[in-house]
Protein backbone atom coordinates (compact mmCIF):
# COMPACT_ATOMS: atom_id res chain seq x y z
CA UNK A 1 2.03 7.89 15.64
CA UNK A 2 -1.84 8.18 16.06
CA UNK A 3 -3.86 6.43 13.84
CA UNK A 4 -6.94 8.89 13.44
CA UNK A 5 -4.87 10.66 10.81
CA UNK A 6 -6.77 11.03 7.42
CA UNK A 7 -3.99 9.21 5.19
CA UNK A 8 -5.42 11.48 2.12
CA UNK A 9 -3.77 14.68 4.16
CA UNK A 10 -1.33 16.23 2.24
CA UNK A 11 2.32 16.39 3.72
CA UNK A 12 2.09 19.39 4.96
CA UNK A 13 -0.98 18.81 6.81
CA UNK A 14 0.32 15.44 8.14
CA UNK A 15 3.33 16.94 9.29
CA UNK A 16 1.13 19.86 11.16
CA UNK A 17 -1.13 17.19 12.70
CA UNK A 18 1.45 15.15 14.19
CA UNK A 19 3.07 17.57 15.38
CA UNK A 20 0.07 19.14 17.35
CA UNK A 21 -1.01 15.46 18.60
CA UNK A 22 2.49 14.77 19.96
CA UNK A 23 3.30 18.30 21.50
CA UNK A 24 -0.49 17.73 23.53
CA UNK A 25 1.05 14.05 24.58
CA UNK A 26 4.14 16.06 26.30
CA UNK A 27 1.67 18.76 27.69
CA UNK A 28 3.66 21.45 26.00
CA UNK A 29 1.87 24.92 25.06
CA UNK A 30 2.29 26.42 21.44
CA UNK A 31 4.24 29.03 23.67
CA UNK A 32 6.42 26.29 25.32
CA UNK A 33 7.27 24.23 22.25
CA UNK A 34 8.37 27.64 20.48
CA UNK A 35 10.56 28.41 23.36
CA UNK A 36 12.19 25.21 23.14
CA UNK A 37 12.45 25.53 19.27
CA UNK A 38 13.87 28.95 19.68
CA UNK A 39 10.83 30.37 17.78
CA UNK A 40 8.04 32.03 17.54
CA UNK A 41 4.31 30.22 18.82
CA UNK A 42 3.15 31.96 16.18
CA UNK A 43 5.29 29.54 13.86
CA UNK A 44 4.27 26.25 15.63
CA UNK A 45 0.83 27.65 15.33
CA UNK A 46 1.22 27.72 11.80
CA UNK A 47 2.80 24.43 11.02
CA UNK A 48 0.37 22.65 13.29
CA UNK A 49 -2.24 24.39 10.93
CA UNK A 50 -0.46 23.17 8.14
CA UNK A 51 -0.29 26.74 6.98
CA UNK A 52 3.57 26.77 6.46
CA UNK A 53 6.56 23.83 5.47
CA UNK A 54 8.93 23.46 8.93
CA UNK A 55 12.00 23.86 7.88
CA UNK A 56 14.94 21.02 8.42
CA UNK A 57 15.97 22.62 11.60
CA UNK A 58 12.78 22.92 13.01
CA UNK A 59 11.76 18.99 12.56
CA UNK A 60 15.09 17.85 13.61
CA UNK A 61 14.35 20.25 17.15
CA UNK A 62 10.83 18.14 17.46
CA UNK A 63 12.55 14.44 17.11
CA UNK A 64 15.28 15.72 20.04
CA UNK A 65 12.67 17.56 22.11
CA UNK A 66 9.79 14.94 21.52
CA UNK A 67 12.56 11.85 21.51
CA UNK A 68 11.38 10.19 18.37
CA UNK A 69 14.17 9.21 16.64
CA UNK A 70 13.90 10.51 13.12
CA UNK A 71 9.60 10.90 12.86
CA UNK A 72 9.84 14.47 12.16
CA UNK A 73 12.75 14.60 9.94
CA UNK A 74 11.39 11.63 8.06
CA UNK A 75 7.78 13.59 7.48
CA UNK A 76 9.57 17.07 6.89
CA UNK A 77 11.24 14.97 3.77
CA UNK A 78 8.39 13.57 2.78
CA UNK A 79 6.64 17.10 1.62
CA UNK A 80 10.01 18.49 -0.05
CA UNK A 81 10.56 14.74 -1.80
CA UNK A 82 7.43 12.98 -2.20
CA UNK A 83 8.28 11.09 -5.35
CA UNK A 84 10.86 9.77 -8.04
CA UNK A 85 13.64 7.50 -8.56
CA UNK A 86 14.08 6.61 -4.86
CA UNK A 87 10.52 6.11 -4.28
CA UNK A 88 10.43 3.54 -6.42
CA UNK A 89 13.37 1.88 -4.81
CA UNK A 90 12.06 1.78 -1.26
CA UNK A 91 8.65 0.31 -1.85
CA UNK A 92 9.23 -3.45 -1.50
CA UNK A 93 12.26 -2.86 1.41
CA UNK A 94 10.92 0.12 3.51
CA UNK A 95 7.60 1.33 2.00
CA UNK A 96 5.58 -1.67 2.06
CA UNK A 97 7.31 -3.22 5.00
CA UNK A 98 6.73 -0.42 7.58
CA UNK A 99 2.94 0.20 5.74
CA UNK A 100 0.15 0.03 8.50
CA UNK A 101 -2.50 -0.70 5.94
CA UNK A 102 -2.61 -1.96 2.27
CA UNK A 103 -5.17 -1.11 -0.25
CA UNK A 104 -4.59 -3.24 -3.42
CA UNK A 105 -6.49 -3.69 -6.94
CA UNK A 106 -5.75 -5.91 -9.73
CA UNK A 107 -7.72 -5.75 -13.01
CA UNK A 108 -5.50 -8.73 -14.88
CA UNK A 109 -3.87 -11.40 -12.15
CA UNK A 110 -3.84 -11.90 -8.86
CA UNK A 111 -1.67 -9.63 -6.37
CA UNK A 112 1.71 -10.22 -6.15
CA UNK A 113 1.39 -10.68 -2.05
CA UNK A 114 -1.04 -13.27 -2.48
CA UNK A 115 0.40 -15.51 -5.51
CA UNK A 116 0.93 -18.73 -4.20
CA UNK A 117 4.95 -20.08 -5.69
CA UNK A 118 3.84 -21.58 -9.14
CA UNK A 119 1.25 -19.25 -9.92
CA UNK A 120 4.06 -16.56 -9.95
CA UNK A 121 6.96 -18.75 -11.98
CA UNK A 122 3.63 -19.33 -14.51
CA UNK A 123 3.33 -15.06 -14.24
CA UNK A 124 7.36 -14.80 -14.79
CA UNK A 125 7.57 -17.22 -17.25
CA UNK A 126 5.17 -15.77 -19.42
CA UNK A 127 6.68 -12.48 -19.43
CA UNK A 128 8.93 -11.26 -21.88
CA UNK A 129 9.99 -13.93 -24.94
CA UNK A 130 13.40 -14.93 -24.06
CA UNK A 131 12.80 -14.61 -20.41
CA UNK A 132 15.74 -17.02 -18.75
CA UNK A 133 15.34 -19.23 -16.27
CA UNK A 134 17.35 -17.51 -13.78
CA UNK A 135 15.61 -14.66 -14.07
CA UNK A 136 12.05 -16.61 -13.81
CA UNK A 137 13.48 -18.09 -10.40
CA UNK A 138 14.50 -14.48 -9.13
CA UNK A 139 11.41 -13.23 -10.05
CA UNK A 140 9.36 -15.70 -8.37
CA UNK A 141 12.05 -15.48 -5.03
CA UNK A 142 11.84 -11.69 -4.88
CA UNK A 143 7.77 -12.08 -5.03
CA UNK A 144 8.48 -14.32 -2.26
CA UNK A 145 10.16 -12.64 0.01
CA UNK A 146 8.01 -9.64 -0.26
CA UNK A 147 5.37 -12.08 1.22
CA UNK A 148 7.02 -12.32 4.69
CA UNK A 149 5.27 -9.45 5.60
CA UNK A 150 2.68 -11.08 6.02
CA UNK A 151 3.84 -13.28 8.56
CA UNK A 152 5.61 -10.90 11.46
CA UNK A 153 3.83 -9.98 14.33
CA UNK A 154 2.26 -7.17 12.95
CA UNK A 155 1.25 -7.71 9.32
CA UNK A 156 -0.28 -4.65 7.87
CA UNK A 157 -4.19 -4.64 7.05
CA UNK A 158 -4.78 -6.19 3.70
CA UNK A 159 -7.54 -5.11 1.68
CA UNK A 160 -7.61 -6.69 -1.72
CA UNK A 161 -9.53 -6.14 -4.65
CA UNK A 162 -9.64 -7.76 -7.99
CA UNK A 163 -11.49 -8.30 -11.09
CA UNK A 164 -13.48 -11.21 -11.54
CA UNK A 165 -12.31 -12.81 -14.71
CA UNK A 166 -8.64 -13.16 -12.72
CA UNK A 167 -10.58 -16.22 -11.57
CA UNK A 168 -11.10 -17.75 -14.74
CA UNK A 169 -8.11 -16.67 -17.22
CA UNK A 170 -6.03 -19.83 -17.04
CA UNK A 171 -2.28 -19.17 -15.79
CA UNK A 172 -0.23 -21.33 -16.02
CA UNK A 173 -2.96 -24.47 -16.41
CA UNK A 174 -5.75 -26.06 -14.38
CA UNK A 175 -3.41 -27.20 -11.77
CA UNK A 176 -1.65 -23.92 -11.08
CA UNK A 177 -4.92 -22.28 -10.70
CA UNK A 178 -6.30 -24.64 -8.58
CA UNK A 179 -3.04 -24.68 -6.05
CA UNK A 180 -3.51 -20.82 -6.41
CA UNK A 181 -6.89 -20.54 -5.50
CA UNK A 182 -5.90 -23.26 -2.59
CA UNK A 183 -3.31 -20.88 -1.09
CA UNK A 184 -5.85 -17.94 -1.77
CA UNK A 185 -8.49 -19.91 0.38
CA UNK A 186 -6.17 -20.17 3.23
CA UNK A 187 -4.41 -16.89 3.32
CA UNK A 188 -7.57 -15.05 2.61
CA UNK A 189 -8.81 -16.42 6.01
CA UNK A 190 -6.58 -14.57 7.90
CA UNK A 191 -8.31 -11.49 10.26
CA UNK A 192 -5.95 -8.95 8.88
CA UNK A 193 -7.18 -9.45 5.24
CA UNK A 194 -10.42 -8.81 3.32
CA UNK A 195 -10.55 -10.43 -0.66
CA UNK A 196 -12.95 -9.30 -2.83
CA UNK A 197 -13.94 -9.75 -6.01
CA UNK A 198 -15.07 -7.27 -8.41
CA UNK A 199 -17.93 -7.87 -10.80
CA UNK A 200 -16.26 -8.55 -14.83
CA UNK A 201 -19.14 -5.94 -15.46
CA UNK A 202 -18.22 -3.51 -13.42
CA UNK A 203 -19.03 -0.14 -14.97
CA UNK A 204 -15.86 1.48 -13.21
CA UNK A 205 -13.52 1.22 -16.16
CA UNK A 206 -10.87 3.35 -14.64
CA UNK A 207 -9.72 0.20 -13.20
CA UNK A 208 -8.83 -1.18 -16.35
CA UNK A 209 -5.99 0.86 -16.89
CA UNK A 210 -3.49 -0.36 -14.00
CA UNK A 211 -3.25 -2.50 -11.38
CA UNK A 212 -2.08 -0.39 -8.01
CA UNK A 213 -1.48 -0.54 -4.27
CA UNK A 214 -2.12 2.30 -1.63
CA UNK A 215 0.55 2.35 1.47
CA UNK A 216 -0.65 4.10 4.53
CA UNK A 217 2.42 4.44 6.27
CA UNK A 218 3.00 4.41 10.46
CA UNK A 219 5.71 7.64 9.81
CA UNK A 220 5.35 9.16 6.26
CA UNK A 221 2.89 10.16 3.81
CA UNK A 222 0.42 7.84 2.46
CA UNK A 223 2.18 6.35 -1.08
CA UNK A 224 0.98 4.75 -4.07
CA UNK A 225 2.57 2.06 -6.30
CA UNK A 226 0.82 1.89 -10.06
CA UNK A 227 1.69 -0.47 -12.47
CA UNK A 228 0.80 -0.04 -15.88
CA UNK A 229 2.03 -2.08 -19.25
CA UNK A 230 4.75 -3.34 -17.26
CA UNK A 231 6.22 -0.03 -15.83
CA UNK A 232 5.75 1.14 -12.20
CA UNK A 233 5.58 3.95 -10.96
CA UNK A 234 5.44 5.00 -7.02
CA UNK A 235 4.28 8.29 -5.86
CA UNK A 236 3.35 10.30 -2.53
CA UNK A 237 2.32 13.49 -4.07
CA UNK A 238 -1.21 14.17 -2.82
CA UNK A 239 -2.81 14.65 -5.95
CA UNK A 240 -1.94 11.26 -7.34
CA UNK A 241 -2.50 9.59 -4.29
CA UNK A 242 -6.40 11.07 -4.26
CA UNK A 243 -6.77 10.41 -7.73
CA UNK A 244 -5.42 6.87 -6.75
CA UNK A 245 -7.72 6.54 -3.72
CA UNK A 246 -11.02 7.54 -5.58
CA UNK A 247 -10.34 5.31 -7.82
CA UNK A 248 -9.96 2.26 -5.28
CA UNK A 249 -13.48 3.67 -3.37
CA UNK A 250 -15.32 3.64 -6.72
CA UNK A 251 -13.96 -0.29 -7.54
CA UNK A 252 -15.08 -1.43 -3.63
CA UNK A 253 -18.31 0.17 -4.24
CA UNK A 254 -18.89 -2.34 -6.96
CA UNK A 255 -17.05 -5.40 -5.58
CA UNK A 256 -18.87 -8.46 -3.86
CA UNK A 257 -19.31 -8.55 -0.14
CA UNK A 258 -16.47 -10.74 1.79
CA UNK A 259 -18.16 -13.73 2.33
CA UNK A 260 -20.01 -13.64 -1.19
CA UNK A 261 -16.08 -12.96 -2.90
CA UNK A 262 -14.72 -16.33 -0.66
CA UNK A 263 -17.60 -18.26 -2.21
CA UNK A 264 -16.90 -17.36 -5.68
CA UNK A 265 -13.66 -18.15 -5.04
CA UNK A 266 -14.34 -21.45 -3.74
CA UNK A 267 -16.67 -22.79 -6.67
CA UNK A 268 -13.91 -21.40 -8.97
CA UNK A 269 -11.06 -23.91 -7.53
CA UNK A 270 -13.28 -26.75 -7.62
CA UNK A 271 -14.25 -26.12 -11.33
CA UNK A 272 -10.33 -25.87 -11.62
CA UNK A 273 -9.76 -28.90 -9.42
CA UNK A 274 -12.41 -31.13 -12.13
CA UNK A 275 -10.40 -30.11 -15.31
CA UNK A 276 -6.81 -31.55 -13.78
């Protein structure tokens, strides 16, 4: 799939776009493609416009004309099912996994794809009272091996934001924070992944109300993954994910340059490293 597609399209549109990219690659005509899809140009006219919803038949006639697997089919189910219970399910084994770009705030700790091990048992183990340690340890190996995305041969763009005093609340102790902001340090060096921090004083306070990550996915809608008081919810529906989005450009407007973020991170590990 291109990647000149505005991810803030709505599934429709996506769908139409794609469609209208990949029938040019093949050097088909509106006319051709309808023949072949025993309908009207007319029709592909309109779906490539994003004017009307393909129906199952018609994206499942793209993937065998176009030979791409399930791409259309996949998109096509992404406008009639954008959210709920199975949304929710698929975001740490296919929606974050296949995601071409991530787009992360955190108002209250640092991301979960950047906690280094002992800063997340110190974020599990101060969970819920009563928390066992089994379910500390399979906390801290699921957080784990989410992080392997990081490491394949095509790790998704990381852009990470988060508030400033997630430097300074202490987690876990000195010695946790400094190993965390260690780990940060190194990770953060990476080319795929820009950290920065966001001034305590920021006036955006729509960013204290959740923590969230935006998926811009290679085959599907762009999704969203909030977390709020402990509940999360995950979400493709357009309106959400614009709400979601202006909400991220408003926090990077106020955040610290790159290199200015690394610094701050840098004299805050060695003000943790003198109080082990």
């Amino acid at each position: 799939m291109g990647n000149d597609l505005d991810p803030r399209l709505t599934p429709v549109q996506r769908f139409g776009k794609e469609l209208a990219r990949t029938r040019r690659e093949h050097d088909l005509t509106q006319v051709a493609l309808g023949k072949r899809l025993g309908c009207s140009s007319s029709l592909v006219a309109h779906v490539e416009k994003g004017d009307r919803t393909p129906k199952p038949d018609f994206a499942a006639g793209c993937d065998q004309i176009f030979a791409t697997g399930d791409r259309f089919v996949r998109l096509r189910r992404s406008i009639t099912s954008p959210s709920g219970p199975d949304w929710y399910l698929r975001w740490t084994d296919e929606i974050e996994p296949s995601a071409r770009v991530l787009r992360s705030w955190d108002p209250l700790l640092f991301p979960g794809l950047l906690q280094a091990e002992s800063y997340a048992r110190a974020v599990f183990r101060g969970g819920l009272a009563g928390t066992s340690d089994k379910s500390v340890e399979d906390g801290v190996s699921a957080r784990m091996h989410r992080q392997l995305i990081l490491d394949t041969e095509t790790p998704p763009t990381l852009w990470v934001l988060f508030d400033e005093m997630v430097l300074r609340r202490p987690v876990g102790g000195p010695q946790v924070m400094a190993a965390q902001l260690e780990y940060l340090l190194a990770v953060a060096d990476r080319p795929y992944m820009t950290v920065q921090v966001v001034p305590f004083d920021t006036p955006c306070t729509a960013g204290l109300l959740s923590s969230f990550i935006i998926a811009e996915l290679l085959d599907g809608p762009t999704a969203v993954s909030v977390d709020s008081a402990g509940r999360g919810e995950v979400s493709a529906e357009h309106d959400f994910v614009t709400l979601i989005w202006d909400r991220y450009d408003k926090l990077r407007a106020e955040a610290y340059r790159p290199g200015q973020s690394l610094e701050m991170i840098e004299e805050a590990r060695d003000q943790w490293k003198l109080k082990t």
